[in-house]
N, C-alpha and C. Protein backbone atom coordinates (compact mmCIF):
# COMPACT_ATOMS: atom_id res chain seq x y z
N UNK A 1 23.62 2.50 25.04
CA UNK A 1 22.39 1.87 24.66
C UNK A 1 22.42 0.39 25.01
N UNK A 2 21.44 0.28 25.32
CA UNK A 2 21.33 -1.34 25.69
C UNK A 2 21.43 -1.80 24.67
N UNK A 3 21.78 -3.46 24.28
CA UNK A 3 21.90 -4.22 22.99
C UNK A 3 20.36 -5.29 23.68
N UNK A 4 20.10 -5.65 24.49
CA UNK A 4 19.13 -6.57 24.74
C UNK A 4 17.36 -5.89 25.17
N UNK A 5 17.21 -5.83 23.73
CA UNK A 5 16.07 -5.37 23.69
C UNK A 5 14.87 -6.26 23.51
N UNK A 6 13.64 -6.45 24.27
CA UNK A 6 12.66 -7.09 24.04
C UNK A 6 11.98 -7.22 22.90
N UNK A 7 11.49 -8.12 22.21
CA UNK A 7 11.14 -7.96 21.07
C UNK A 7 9.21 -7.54 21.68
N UNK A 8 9.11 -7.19 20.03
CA UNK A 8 7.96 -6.02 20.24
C UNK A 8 7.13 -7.06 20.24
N UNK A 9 6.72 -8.01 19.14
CA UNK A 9 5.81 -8.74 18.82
C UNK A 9 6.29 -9.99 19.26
N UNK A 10 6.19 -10.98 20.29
CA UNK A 10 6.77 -12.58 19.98
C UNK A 10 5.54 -13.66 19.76
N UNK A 11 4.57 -13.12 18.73
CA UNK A 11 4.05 -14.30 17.94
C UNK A 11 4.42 -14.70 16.98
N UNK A 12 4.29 -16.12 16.51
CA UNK A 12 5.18 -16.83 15.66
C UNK A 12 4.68 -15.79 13.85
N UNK A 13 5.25 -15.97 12.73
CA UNK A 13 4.76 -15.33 11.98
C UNK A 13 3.62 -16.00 11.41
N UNK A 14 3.08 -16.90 11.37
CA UNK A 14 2.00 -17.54 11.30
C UNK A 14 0.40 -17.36 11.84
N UNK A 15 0.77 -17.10 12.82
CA UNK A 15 0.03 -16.59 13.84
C UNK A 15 -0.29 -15.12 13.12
N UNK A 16 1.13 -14.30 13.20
CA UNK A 16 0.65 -12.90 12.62
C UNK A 16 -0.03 -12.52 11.32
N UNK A 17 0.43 -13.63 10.20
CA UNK A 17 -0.48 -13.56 9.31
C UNK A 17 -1.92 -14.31 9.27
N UNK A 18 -2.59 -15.15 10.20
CA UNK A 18 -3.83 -15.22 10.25
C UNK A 18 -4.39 -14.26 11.10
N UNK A 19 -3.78 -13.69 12.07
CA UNK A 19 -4.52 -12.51 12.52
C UNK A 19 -5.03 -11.44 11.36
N UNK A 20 -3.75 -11.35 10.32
CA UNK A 20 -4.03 -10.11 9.95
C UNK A 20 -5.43 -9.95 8.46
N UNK A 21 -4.86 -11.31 8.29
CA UNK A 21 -6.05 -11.93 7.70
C UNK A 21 -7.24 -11.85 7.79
N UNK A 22 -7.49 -12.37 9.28
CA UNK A 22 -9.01 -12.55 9.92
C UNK A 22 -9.37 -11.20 10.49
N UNK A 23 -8.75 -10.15 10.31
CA UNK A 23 -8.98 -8.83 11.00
C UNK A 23 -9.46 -8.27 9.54
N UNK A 24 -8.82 -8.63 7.98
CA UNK A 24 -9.07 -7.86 6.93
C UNK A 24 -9.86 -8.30 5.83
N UNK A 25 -10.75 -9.71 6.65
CA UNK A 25 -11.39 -10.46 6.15
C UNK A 25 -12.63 -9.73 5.17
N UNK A 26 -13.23 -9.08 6.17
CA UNK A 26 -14.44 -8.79 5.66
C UNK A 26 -13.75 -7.01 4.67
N UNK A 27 -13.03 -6.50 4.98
CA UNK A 27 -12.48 -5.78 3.66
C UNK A 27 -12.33 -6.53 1.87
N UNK A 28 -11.65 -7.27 2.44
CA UNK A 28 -11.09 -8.36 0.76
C UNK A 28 -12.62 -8.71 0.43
N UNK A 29 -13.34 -9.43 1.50
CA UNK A 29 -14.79 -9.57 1.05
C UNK A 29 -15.48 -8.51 0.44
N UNK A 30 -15.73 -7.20 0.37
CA UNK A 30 -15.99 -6.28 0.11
C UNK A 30 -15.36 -5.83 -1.18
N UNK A 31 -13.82 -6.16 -1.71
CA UNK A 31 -13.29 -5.63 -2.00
C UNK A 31 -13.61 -7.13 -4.10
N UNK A 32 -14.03 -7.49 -3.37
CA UNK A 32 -14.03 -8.83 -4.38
C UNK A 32 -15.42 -8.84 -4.77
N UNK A 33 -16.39 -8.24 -3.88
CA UNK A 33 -17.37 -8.39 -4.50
C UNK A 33 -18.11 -7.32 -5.42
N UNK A 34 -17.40 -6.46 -4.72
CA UNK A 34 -16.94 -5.02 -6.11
C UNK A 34 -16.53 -5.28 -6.91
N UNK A 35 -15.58 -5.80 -7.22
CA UNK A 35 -14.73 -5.77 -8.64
C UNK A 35 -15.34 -7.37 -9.72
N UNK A 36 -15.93 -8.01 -8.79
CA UNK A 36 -16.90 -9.13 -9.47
C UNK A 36 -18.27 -8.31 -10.02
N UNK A 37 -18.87 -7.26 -9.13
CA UNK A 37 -19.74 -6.74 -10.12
C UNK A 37 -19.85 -6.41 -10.68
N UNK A 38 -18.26 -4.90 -10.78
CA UNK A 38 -18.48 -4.27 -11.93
C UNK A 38 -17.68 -4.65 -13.07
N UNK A 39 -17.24 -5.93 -13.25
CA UNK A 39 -16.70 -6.80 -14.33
C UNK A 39 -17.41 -8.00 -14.54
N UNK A 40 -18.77 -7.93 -13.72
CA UNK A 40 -19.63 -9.15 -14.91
C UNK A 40 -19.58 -9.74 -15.63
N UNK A 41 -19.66 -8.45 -16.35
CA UNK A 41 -20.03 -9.12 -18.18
C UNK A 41 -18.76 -9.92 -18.33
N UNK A 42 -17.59 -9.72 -17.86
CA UNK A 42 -16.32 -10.53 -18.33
C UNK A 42 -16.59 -11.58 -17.91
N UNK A 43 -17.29 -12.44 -16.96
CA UNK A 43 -17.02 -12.96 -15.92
C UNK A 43 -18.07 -14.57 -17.00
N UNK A 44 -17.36 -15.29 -17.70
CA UNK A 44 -18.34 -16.24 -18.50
C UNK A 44 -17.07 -17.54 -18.68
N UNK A 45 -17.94 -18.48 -18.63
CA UNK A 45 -16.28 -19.47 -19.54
C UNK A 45 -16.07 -19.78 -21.08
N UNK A 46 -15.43 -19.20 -21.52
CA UNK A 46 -15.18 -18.93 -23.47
C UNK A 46 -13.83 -20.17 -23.43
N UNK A 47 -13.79 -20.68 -22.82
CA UNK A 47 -12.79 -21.66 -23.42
C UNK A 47 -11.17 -20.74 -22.02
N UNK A 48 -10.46 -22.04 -22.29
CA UNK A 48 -8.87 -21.39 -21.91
C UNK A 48 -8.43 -21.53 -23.05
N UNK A 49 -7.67 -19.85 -23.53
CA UNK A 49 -7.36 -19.22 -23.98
C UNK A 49 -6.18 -18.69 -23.82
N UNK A 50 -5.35 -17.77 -24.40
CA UNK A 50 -4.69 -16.72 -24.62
C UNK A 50 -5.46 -15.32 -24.14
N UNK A 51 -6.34 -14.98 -24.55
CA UNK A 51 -7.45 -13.74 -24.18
C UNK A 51 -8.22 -14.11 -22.77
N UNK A 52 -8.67 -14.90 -23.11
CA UNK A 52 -8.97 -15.47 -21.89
C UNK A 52 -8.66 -15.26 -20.50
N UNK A 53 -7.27 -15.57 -20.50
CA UNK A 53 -6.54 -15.53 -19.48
C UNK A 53 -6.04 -13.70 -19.04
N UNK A 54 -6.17 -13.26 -20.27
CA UNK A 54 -5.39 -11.80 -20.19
C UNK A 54 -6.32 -11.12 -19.41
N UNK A 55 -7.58 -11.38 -20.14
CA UNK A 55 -8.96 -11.03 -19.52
C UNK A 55 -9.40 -11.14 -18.17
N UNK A 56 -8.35 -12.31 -17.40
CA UNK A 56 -9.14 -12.79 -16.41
C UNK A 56 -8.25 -11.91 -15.09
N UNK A 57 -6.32 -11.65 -15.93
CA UNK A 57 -6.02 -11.16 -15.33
C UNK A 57 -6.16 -9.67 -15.20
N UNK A 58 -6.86 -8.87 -16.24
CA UNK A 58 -6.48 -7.50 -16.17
C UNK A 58 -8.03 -6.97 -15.52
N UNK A 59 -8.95 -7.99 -15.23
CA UNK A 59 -10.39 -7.80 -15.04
C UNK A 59 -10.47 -8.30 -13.34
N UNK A 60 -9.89 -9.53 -13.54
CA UNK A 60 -9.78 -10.37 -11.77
C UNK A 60 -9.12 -10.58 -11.22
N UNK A 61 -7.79 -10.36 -11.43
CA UNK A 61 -6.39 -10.10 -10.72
C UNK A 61 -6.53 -9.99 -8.87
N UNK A 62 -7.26 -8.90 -8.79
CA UNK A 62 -7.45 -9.02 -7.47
C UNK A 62 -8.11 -9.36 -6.81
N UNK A 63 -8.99 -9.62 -7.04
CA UNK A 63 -9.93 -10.53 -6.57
C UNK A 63 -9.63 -12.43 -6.13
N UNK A 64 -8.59 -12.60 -7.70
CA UNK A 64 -7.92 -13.80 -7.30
C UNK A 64 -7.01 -13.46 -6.30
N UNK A 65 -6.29 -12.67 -6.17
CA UNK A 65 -5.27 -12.81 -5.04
C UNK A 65 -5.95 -12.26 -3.57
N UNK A 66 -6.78 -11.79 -3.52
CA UNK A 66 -7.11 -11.66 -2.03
C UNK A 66 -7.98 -12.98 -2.28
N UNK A 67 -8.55 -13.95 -2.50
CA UNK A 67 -9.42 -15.21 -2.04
C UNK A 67 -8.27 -15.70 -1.83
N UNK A 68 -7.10 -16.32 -2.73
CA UNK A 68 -6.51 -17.12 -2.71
C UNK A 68 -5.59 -16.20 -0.83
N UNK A 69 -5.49 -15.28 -0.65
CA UNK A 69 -4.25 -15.05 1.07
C UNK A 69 -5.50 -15.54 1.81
N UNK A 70 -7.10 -14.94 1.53
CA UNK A 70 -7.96 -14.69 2.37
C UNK A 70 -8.03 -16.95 2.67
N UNK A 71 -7.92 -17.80 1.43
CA UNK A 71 -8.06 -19.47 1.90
C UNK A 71 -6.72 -19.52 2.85
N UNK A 72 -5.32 -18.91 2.20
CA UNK A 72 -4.37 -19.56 3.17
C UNK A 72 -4.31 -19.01 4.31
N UNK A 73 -4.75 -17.42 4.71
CA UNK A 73 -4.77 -17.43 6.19
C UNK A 73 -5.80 -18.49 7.17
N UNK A 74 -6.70 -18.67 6.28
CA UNK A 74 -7.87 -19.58 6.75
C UNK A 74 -7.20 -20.78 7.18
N UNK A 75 -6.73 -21.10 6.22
CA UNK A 75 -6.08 -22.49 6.39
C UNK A 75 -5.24 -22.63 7.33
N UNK A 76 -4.10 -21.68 7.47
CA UNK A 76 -3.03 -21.70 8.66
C UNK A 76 -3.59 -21.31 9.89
N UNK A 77 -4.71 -20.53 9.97
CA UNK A 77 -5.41 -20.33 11.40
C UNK A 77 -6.11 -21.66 11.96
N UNK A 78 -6.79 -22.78 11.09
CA UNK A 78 -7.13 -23.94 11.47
C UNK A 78 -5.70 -25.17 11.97
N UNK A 79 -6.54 -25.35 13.14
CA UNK A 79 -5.53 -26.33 14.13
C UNK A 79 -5.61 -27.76 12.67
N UNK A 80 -4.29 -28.33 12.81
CA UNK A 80 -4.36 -29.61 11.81
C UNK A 80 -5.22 -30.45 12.49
């Protein structure tokens, strides 16, 4: 077997995660604006809390975490 094998992918990983980003963009979009509708009613500001917060995670959890990859691929795909 050969030991000098070409690598499959040689974009930097940066690169690979704003691609994969900007390819799954409009999914997470989709995917956030579902789970913002059908958790509405949660969706108010009562103060920061203890409940609050439990609320925000067991209701918006994902929604926060796909905006928050969906800003940093954004961000790392923009030239400084």
């Amino acid at each position: 077997m050969a030991t000098n094998r070409r690598p499959v992918n040689s974009l930097h990983r940066v690169a690979q995660f704003a691609l994969f980003v900007s390819s799954y963009f409009p999914l997470f979009l989709l995917i956030i604006i579902r789970q913002i509708s059908e958790n509405f009613e949660y969706l108010h500001w009562a103060g920061l809390s203890l409940v609050g917060i439990k609320v925000f995670f067991t209701k918006f959890s994902l929604s926060a975490i796909l905006s928050i990859i969906s800003i940093w691929g954004y961000l790392d795909a923009t030239p400084p």
